[in-house]
N, C-alpha and C. Protein backbone atom coordinates (compact mmCIF):
# COMPACT_ATOMS: atom_id res chain seq x y z
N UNK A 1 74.57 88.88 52.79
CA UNK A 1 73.56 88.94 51.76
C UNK A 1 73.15 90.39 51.50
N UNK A 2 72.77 91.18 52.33
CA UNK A 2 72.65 92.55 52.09
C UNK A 2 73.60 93.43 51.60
N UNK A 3 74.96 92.77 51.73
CA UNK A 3 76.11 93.66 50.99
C UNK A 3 75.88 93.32 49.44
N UNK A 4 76.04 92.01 48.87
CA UNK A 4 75.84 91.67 47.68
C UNK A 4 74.09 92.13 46.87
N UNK A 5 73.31 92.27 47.90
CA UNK A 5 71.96 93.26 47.82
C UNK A 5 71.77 94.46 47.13
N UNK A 6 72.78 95.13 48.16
CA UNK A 6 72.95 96.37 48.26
C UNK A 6 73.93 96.44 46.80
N UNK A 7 74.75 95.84 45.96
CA UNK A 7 75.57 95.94 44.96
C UNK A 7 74.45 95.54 43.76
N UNK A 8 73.79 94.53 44.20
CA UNK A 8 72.69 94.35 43.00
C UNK A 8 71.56 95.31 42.52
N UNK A 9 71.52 96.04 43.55
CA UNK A 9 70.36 97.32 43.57
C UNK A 9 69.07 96.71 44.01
N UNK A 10 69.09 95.59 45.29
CA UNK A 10 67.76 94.94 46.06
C UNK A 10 67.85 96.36 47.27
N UNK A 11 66.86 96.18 47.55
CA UNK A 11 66.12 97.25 48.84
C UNK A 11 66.84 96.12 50.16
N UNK A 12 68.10 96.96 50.72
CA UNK A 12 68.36 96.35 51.63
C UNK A 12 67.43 96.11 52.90
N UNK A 13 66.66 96.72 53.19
CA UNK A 13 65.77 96.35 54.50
C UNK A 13 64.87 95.05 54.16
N UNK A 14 64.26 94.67 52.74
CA UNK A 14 63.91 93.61 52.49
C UNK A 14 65.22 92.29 52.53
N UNK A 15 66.33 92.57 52.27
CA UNK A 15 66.98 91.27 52.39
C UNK A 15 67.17 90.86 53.60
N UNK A 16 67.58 91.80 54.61
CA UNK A 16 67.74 92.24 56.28
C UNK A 16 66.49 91.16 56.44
N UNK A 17 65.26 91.60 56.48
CA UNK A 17 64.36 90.92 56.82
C UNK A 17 64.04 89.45 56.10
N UNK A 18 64.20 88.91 55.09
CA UNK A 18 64.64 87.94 55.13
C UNK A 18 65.85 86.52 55.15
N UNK A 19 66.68 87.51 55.48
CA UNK A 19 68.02 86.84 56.33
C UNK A 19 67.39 86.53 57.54
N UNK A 20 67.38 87.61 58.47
CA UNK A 20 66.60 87.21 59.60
C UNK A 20 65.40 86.69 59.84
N UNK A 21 64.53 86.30 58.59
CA UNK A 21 63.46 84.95 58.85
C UNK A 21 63.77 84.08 58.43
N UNK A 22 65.07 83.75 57.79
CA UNK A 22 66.13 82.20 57.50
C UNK A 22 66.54 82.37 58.46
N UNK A 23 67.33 82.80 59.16
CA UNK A 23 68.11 82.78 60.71
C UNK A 23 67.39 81.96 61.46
N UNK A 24 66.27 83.08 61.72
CA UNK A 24 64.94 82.60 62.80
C UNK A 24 64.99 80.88 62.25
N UNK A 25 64.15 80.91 61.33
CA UNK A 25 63.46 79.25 61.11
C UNK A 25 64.32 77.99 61.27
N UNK A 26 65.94 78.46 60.65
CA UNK A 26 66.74 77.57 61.31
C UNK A 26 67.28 77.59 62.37
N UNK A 27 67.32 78.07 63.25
CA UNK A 27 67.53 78.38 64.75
C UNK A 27 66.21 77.31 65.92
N UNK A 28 65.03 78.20 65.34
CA UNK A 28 64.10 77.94 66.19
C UNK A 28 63.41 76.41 65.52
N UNK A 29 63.07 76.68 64.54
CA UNK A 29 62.35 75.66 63.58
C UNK A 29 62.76 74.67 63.61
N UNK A 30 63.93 74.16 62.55
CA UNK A 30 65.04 72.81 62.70
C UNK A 30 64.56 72.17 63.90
N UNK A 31 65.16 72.29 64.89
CA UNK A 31 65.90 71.46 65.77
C UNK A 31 64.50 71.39 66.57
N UNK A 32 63.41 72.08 66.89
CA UNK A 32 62.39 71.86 67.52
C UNK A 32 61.82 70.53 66.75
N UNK A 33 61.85 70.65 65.06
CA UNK A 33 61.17 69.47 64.37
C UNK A 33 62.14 68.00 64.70
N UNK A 34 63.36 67.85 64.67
CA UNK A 34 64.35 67.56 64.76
C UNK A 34 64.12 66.37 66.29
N UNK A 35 63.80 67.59 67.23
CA UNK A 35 63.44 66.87 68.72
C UNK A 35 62.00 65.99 68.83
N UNK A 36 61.05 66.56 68.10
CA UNK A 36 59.59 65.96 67.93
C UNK A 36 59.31 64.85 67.27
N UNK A 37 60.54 64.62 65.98
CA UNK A 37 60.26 63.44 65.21
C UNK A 37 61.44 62.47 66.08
N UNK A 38 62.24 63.27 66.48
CA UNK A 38 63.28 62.21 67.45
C UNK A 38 64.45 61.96 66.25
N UNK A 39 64.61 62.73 65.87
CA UNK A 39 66.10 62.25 64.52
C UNK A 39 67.44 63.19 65.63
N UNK A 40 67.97 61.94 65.08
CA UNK A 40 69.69 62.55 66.25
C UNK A 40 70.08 61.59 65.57
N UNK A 41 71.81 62.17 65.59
CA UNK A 41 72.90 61.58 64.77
C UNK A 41 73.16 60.00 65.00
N UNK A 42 74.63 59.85 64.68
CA UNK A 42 75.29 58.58 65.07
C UNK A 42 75.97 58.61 66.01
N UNK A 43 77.14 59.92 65.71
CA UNK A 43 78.15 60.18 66.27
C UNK A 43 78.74 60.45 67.84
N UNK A 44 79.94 59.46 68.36
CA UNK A 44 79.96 60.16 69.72
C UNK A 44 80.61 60.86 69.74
N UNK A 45 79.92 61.64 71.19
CA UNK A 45 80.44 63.02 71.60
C UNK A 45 81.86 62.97 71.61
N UNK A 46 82.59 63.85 71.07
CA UNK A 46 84.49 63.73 71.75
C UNK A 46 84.26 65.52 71.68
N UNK A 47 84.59 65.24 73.29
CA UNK A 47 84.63 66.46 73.80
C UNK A 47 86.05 67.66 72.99
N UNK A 48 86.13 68.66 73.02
CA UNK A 48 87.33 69.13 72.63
C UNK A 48 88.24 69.68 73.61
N UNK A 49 89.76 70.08 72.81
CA UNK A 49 90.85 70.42 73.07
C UNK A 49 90.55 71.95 74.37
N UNK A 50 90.36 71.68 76.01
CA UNK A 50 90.41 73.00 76.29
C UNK A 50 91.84 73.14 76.49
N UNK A 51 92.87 73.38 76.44
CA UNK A 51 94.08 73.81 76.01
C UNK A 51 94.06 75.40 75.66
N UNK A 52 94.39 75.90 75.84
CA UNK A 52 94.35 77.31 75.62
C UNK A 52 96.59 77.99 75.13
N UNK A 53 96.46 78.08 73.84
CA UNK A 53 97.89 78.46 73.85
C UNK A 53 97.77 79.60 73.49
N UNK A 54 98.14 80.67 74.32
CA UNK A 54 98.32 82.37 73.88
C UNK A 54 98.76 82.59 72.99
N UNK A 55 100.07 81.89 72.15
CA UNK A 55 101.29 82.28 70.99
C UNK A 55 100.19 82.02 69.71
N UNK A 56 99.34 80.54 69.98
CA UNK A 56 99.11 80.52 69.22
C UNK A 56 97.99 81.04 68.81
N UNK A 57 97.13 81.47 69.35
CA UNK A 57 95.99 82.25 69.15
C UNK A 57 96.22 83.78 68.74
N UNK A 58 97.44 84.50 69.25
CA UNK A 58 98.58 85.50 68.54
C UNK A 58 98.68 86.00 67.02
N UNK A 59 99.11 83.96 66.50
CA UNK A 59 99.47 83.68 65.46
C UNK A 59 98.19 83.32 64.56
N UNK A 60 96.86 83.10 65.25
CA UNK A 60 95.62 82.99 64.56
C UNK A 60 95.39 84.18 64.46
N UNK A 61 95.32 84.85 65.34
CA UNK A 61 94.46 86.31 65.01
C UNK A 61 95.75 87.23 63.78
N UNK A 62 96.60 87.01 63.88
CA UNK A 62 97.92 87.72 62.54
C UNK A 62 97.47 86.96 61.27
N UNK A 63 97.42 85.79 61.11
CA UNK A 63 96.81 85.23 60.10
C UNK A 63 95.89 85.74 59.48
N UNK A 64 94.58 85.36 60.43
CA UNK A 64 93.16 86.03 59.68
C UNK A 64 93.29 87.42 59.33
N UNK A 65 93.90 88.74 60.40
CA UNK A 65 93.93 89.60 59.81
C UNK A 65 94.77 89.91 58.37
N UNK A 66 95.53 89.37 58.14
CA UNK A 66 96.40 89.38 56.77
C UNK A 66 95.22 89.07 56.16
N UNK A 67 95.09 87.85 56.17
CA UNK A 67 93.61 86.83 54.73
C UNK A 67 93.00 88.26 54.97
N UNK A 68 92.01 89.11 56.03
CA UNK A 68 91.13 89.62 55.46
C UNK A 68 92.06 90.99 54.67
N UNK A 69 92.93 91.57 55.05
CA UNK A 69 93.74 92.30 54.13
C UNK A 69 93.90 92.21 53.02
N UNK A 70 94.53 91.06 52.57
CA UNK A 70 94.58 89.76 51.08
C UNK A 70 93.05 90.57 50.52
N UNK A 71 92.18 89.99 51.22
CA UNK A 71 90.83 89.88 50.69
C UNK A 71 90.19 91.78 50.36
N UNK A 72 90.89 92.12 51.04
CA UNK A 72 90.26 93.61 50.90
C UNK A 72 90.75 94.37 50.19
N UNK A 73 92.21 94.02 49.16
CA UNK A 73 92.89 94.14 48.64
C UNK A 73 92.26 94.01 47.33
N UNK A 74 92.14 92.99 47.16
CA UNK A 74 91.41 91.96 46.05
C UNK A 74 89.86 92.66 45.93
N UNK A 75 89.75 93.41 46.44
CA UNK A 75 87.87 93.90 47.13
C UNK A 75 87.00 92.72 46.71
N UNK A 76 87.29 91.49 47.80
CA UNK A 76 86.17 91.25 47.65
C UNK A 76 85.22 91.34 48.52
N UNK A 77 84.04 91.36 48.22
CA UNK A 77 83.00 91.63 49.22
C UNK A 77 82.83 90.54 51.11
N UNK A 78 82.58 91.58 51.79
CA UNK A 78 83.07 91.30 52.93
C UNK A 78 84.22 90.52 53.32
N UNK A 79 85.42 91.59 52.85
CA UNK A 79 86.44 90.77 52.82
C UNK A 79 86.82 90.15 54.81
N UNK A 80 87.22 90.84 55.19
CA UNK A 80 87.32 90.63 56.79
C UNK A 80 86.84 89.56 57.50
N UNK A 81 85.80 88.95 56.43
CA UNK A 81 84.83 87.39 57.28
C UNK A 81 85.44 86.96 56.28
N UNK A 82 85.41 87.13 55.00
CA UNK A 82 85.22 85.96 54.35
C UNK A 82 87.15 85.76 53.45
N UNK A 83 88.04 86.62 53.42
CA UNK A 83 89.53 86.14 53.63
C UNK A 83 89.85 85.99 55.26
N UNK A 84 89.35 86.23 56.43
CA UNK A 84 89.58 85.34 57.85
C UNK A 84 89.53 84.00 57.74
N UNK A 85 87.97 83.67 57.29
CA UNK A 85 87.25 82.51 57.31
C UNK A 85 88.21 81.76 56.56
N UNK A 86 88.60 82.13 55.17
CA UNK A 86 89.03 81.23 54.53
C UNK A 86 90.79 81.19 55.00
N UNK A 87 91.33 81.83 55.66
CA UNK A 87 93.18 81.66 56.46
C UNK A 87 92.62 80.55 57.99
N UNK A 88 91.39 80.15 58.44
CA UNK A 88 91.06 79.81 59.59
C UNK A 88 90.45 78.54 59.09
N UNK A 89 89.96 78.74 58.40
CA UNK A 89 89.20 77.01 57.87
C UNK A 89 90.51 75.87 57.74
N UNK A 90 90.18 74.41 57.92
CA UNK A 90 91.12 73.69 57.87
C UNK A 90 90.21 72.39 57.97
């Protein structure tokens, strides 16, 4: 948010500071209200895959770095998260 801020001509220390009081409130806030009213899902737990494959985690990290390349290429803004994110999403 402060990069696209900072391009709009907002005072980055004001967006900084309210990123980090959205952070905060959903971090701390949520899930405290969440526990007090007693709301919890449906879903059961299925634990995940610990499996660990070196080649392929190799082949994840070559991926994302290309996407964010792709992406930085293209300039788009924060390319490195956001062409990773999108070669890693599935």
């Amino acid at each position: 948010m402060t990069v696209l801020g900072e391009r709009f001509g907002a005072r980055v220390d004001r967006v900084a500071a309210a990123q980090s009081l959205r952070i905060l409130i959903v971090v701390a806030v949520v899930p405290a209200a969440y526990a007090t009213l007693g709301v919890h899902g449906s879903d059961l737990y299925i634990p995940g895959s610990r499996a660990f494959a070196p080649g392929g985690f190799v082949l994840l990290m070559a991926a994302t770095a290309a996407g964010g390349a792709l992406a930085a290429a293209l300039r788009v803004p924060n390319a490195f998260m956001l062409g990773s994110l999108a070669v890693a999403i599935r």
